[in-house]
C-alpha atoms as a PDB file:
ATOM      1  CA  UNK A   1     108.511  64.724 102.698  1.00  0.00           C
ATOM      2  CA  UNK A   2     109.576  67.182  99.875  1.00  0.00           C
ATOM      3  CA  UNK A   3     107.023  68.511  97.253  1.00  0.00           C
ATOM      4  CA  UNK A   4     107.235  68.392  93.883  1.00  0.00           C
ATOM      5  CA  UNK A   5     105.937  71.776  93.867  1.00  0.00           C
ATOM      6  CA  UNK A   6     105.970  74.942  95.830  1.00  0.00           C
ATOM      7  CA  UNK A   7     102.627  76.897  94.553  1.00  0.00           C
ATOM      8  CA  UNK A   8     101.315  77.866  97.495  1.00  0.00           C
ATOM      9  CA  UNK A   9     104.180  79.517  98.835  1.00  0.00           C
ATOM     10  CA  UNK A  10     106.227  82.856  98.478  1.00  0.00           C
ATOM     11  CA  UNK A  11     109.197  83.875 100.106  1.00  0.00           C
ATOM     12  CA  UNK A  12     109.983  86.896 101.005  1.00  0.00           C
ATOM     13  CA  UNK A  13     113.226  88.738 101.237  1.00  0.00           C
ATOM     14  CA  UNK A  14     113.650  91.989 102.972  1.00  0.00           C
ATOM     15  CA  UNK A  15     116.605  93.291 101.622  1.00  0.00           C
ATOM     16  CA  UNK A  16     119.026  96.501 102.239  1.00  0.00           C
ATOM     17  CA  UNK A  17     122.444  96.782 100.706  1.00  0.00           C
ATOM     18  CA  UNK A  18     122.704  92.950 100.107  1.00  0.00           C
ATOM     19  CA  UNK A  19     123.816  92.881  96.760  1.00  0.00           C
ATOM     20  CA  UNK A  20     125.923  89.903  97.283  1.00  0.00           C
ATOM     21  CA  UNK A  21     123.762  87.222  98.744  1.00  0.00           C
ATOM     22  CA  UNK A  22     120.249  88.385  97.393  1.00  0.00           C
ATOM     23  CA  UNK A  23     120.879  86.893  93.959  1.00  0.00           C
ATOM     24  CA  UNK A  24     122.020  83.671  95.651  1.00  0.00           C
ATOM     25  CA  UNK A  25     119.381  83.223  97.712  1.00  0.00           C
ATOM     26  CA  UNK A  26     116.946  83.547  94.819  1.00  0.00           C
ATOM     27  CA  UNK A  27     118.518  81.397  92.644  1.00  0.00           C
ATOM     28  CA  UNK A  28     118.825  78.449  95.556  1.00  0.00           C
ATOM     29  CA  UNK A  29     115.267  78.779  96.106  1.00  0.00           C
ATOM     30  CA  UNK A  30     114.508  78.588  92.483  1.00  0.00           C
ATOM     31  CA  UNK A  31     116.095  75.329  92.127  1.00  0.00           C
ATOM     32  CA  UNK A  32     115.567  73.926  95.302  1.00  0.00           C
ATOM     33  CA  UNK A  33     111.319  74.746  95.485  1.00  0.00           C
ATOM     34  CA  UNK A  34     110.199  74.427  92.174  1.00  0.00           C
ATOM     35  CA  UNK A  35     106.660  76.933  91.809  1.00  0.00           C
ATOM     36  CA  UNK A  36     107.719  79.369  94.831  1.00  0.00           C
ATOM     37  CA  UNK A  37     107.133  82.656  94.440  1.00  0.00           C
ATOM     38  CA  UNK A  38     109.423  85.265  95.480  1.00  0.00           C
ATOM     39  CA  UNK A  39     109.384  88.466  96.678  1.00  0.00           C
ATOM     40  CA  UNK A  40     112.283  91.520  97.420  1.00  0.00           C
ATOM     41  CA  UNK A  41     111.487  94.245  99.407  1.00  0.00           C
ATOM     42  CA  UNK A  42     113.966  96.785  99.099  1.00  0.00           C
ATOM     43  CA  UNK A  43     114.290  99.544 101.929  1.00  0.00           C
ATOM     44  CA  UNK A  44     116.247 101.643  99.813  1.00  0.00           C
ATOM     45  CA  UNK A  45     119.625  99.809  99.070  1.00  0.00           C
ATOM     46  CA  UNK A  46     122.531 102.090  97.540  1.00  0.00           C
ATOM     47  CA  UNK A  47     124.909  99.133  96.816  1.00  0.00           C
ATOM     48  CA  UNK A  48     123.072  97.849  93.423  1.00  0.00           C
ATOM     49  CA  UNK A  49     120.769  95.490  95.293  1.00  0.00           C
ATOM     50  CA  UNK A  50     117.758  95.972  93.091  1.00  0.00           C
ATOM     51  CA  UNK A  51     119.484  95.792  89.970  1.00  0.00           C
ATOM     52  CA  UNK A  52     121.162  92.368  90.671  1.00  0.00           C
ATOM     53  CA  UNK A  53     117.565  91.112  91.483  1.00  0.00           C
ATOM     54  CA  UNK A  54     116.336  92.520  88.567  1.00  0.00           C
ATOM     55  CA  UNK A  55     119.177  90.142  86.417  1.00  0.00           C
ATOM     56  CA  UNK A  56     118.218  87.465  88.086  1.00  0.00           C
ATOM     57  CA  UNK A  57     114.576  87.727  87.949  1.00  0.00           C
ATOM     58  CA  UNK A  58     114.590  89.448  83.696  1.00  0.00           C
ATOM     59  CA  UNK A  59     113.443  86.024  82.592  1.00  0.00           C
ATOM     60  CA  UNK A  60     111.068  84.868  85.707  1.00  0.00           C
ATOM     61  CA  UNK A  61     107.558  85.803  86.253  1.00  0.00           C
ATOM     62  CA  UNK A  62     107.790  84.889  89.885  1.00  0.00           C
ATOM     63  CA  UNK A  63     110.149  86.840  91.234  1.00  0.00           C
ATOM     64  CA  UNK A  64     108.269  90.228  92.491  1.00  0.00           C
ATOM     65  CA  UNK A  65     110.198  93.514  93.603  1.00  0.00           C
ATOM     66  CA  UNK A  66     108.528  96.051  95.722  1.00  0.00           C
ATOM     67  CA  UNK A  67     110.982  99.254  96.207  1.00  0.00           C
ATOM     68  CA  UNK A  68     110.341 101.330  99.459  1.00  0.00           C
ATOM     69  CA  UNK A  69     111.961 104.123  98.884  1.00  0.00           C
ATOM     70  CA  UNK A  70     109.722 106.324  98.157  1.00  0.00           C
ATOM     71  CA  UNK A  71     109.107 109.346 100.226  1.00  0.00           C
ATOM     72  CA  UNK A  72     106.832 109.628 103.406  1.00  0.00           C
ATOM     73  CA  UNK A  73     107.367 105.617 103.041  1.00  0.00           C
ATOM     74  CA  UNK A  74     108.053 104.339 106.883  1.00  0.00           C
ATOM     75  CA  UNK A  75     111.558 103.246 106.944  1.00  0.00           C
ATOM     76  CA  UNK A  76     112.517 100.031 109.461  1.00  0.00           C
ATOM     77  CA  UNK A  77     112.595  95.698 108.459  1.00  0.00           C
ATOM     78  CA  UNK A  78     109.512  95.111 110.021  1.00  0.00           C
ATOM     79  CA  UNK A  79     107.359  97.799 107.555  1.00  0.00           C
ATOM     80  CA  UNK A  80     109.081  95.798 104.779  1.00  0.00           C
ATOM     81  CA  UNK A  81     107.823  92.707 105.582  1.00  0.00           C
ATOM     82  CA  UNK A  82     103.997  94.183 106.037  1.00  0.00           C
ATOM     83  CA  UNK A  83     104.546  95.373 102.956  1.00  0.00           C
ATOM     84  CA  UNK A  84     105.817  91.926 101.717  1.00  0.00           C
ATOM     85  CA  UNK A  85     102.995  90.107 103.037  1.00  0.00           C
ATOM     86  CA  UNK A  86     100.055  92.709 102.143  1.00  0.00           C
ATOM     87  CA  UNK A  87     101.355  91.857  98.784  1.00  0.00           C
ATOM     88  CA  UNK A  88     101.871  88.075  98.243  1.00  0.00           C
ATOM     89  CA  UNK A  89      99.191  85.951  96.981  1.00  0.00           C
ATOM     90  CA  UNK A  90      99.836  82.755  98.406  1.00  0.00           C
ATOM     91  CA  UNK A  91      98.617  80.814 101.029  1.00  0.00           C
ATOM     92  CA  UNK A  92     101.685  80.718 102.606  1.00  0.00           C
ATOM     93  CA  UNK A  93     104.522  83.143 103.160  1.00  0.00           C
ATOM     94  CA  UNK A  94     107.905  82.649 104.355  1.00  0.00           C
ATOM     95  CA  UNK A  95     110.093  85.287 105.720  1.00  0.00           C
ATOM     96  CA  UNK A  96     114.124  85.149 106.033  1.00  0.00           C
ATOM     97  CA  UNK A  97     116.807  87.649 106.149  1.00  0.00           C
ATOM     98  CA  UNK A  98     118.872  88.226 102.933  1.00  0.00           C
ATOM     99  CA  UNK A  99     122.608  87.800 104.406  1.00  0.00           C
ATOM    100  CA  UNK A 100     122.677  83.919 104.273  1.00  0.00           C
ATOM    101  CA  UNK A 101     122.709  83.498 107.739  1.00  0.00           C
ATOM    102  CA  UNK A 102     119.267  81.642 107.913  1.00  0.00           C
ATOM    103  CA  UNK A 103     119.697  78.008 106.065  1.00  0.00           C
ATOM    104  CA  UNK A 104     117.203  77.767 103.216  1.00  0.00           C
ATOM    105  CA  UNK A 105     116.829  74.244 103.417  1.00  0.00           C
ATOM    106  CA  UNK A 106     114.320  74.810 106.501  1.00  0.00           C
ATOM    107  CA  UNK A 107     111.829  75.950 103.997  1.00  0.00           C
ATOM    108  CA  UNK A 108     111.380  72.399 103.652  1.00  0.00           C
ATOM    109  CA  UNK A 109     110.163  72.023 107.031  1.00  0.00           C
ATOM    110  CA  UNK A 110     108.089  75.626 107.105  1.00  0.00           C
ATOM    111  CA  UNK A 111     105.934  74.517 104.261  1.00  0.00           C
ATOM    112  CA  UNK A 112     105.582  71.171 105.622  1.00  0.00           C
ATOM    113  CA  UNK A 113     103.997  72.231 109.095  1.00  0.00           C
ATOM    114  CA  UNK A 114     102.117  74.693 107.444  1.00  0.00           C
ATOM    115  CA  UNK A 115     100.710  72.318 104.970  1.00  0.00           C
ATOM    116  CA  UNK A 116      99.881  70.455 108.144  1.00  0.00           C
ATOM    117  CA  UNK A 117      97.547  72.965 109.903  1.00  0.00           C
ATOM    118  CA  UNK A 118      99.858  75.060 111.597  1.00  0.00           C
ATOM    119  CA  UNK A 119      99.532  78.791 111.372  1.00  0.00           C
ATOM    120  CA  UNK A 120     102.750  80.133 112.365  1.00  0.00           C
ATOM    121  CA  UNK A 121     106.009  77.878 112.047  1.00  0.00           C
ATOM    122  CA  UNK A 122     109.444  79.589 113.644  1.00  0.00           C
ATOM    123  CA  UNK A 123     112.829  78.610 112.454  1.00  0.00           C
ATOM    124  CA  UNK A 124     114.165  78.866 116.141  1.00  0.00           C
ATOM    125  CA  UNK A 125     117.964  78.948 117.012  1.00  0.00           C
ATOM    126  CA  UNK A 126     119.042  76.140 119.044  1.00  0.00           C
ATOM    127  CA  UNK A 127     122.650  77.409 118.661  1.00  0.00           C
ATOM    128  CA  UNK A 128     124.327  80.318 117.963  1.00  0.00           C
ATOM    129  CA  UNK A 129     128.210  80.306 116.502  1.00  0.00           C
ATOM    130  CA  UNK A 130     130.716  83.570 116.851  1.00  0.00           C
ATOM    131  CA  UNK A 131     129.171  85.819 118.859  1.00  0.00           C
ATOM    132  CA  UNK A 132     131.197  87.057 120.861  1.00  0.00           C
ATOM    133  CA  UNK A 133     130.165  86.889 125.280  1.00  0.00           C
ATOM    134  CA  UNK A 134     128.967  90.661 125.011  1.00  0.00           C
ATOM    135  CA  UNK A 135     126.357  89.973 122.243  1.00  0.00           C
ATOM    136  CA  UNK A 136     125.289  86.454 123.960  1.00  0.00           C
ATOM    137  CA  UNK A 137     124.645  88.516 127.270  1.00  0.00           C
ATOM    138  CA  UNK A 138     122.617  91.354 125.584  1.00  0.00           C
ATOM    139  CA  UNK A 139     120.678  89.024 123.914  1.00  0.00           C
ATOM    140  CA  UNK A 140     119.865  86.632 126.530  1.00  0.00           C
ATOM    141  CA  UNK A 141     118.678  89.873 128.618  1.00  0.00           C
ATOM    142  CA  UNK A 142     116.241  91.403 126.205  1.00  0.00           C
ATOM    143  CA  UNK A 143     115.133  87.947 124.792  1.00  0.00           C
ATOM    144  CA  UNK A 144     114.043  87.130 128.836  1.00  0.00           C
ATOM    145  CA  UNK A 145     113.047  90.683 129.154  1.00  0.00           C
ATOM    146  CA  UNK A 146     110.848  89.576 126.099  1.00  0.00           C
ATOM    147  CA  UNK A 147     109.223  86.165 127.256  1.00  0.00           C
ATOM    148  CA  UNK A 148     108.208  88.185 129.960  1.00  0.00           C
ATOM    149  CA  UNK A 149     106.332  90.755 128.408  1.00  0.00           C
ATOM    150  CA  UNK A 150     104.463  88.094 126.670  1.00  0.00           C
ATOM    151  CA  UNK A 151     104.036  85.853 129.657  1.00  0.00           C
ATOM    152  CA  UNK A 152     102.690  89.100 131.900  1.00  0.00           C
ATOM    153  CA  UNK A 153     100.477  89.856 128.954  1.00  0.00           C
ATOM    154  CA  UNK A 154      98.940  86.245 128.269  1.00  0.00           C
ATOM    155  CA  UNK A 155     100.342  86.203 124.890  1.00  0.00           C
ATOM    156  CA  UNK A 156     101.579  83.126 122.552  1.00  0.00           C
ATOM    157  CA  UNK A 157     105.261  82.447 123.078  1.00  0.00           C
ATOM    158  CA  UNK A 158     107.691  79.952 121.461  1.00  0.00           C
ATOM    159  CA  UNK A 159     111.432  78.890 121.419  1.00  0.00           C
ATOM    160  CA  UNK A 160     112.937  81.976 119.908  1.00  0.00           C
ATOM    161  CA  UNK A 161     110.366  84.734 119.821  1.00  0.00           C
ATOM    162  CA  UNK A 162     112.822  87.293 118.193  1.00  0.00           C
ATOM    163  CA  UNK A 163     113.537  85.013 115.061  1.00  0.00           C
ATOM    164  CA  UNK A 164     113.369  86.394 111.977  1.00  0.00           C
ATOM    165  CA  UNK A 165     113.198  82.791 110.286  1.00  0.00           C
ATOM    166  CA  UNK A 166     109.513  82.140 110.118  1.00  0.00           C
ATOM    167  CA  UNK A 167     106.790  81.059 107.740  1.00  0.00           C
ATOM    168  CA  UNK A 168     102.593  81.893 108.046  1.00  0.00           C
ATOM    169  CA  UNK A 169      99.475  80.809 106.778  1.00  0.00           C
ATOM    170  CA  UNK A 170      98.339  84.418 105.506  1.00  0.00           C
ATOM    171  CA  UNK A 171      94.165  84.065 105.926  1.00  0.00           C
ATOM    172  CA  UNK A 172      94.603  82.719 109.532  1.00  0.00           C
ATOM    173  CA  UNK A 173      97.835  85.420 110.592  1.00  0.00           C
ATOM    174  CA  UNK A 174      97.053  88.168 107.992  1.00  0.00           C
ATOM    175  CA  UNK A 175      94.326  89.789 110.057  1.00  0.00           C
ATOM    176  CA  UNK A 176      95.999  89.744 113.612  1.00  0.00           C
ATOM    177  CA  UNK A 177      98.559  91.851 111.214  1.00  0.00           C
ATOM    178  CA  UNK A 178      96.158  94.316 109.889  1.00  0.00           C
ATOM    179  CA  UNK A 179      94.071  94.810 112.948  1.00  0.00           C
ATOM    180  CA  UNK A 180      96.639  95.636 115.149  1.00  0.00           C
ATOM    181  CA  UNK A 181      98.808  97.498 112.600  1.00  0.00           C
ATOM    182  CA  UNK A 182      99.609 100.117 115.176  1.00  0.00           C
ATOM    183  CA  UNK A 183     101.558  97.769 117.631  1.00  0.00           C
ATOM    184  CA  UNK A 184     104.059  96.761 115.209  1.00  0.00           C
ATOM    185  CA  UNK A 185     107.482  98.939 115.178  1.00  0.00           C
ATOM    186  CA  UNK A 186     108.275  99.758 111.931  1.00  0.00           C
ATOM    187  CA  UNK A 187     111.748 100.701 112.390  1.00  0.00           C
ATOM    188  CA  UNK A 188     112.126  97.849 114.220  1.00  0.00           C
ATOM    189  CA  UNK A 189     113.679  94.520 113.435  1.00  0.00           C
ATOM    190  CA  UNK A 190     111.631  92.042 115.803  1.00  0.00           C
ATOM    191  CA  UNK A 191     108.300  91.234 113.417  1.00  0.00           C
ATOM    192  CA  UNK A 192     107.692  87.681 114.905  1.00  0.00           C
ATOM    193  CA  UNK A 193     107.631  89.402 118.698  1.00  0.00           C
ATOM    194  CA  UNK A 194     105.253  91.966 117.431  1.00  0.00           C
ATOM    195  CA  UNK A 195     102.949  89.185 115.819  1.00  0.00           C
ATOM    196  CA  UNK A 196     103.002  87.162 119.203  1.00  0.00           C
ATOM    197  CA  UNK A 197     102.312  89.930 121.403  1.00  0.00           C
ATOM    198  CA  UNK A 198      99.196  90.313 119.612  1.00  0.00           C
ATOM    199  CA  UNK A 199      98.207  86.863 119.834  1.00  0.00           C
ATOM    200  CA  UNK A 200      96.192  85.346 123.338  1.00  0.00           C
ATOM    201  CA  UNK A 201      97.977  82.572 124.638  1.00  0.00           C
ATOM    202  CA  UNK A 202      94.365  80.993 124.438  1.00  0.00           C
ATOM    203  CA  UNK A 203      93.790  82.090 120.609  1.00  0.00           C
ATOM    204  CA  UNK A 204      93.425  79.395 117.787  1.00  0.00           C
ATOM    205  CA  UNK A 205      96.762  80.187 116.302  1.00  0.00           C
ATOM    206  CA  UNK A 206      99.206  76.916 116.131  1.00  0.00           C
ATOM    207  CA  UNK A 207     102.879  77.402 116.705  1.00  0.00           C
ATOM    208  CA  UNK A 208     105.443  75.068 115.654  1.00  0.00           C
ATOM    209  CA  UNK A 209     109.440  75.183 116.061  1.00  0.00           C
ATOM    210  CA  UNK A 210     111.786  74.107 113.660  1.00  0.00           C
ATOM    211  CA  UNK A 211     115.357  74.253 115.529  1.00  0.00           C
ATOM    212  CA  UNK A 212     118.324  75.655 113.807  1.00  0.00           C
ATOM    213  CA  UNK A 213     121.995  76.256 114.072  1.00  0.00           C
ATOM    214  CA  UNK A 214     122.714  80.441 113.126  1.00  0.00           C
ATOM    215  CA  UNK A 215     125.743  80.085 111.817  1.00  0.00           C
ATOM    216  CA  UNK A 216     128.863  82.933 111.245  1.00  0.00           C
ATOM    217  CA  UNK A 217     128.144  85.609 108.726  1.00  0.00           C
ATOM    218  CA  UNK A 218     130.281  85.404 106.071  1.00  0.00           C
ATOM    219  CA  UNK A 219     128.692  88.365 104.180  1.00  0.00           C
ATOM    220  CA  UNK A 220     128.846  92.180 105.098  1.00  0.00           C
ATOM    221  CA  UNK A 221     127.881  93.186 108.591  1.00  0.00           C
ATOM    222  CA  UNK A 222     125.258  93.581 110.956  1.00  0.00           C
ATOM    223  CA  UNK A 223     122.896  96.223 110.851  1.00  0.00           C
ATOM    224  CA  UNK A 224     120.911  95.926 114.258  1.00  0.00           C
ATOM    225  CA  UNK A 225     122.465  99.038 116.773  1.00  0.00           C
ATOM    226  CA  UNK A 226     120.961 101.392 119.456  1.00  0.00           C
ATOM    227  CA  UNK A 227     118.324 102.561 117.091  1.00  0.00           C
ATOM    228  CA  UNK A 228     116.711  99.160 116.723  1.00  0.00           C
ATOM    229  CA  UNK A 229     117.289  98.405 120.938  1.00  0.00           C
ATOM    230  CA  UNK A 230     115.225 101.352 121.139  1.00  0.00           C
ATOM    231  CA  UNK A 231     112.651 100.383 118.748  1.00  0.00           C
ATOM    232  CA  UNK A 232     112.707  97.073 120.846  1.00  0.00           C
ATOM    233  CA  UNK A 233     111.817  98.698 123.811  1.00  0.00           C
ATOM    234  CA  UNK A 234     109.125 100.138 122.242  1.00  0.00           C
ATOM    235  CA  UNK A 235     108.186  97.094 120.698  1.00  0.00           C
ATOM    236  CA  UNK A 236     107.719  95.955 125.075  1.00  0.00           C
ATOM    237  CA  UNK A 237     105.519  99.156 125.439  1.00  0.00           C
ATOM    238  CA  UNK A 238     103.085  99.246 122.736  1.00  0.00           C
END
């Protein structure tokens, strides 16, 4: 069932060069979760990305912006979303990319589980639509590659441990973060598989899948290449 309210949760939105679909995203999740808080973490966008949040948010107290471009500031998605979490005061915190590819409307469901005593709730895809054979083939390799790290390792696991569609109660998942700080990749773009592989398959943290259907992106391109493979395989070492 729907809230009437969304106090208790903030969203955050790693972005970089996604001055088209930021501002969209923010204003859906405005009108669709009335009380959410909101939070953009820029990795240093060139396209204009932090002044069209900036519009959007001029007359909206909970929309937060936390630039990372600083120098000495580790580069990578997965440092912006630590960041994004350190900062956000809620109980909950969602995390989705910023190029429309994830479907907001599973917020719905993310809060919901949370709300009902789960820790960690993953936005898994069931399906995946245009990518080409090559893509489908890398990915099933390093996603098996993946289970088995975590299986080897006696680590939590669920349907699509390299999502990047995923919401957490911060007091129960906040401290696996901090304590093992050093394990996570920050150039990387796997978070969630970073998270799990710090978890015991035996730990108190709930899991719960939402299944979802990652559709075609319809704005600007991808950004993962060999650098972020490579942080992946580190991401299986560390």
């Amino acid at each position: 069932m729907e809230r009437e309210r969304y106090d208790d949760l903030t969203l955050i939105l790693p972005t970089l060069n996604e001055v088209d679909t930021a501002p969209l995203i923010i204003k859906s999740a405005i009108r669709r979760f009335p009380g959410i808080s909101i939070t953009v973490v820029d990795d240093g966008s060139r396209d204009g990305t932090v002044d069209a949040v900036k519009k959007v948010s001029r007359h909206n107290g909970s929309i937060a912006i936390i630039r990372r471009d600083r120098k000495g500031l580790p580069k990578g998605l997965t440092a912006s979303i630590i960041d994004g979490i350190a900062a956000s005061r809620t109980r909950y915190v969602a995390v989705m990319d910023a190029d429309m590819q994830h479907p907001i409307g599973k917020l719905y469901d993310v809060e919901r589980w949370l709300s009902d005593g789960y820790q960690l709730v993953v936005c898994s895809r069931s399906s995946v639509r245009g990518w080409p054979l090559d893509r489908k083939i890398i990915s099933k390799l390093l996603s098996s590659l993946g289970y088995l790290v975590l299986i080897v390792r006696g680590k939590k696991r669920c349907a699509d441990i390299f999502s990047g569609y995923f919401g957490i109660d911060k007091k129960a998942v906040y401290g696996i973060i901090a304590k093992n700080r050093g394990r996570f990749v920050d150039n990387g773009y796997k978070f969630l598989f970073d998270l799990l592989k710090c978890i015991d398959s035996g730990g108190e943290v709930k899991i719960r899948d939402v299944p979802y259907e990652f559709g075609n992106r319809k704005f600007g391109a991808s950004k993962a290449g060999a650098v972020q493979v490579v942080a992946l395989l580190r991401a299986f070492l560390t």
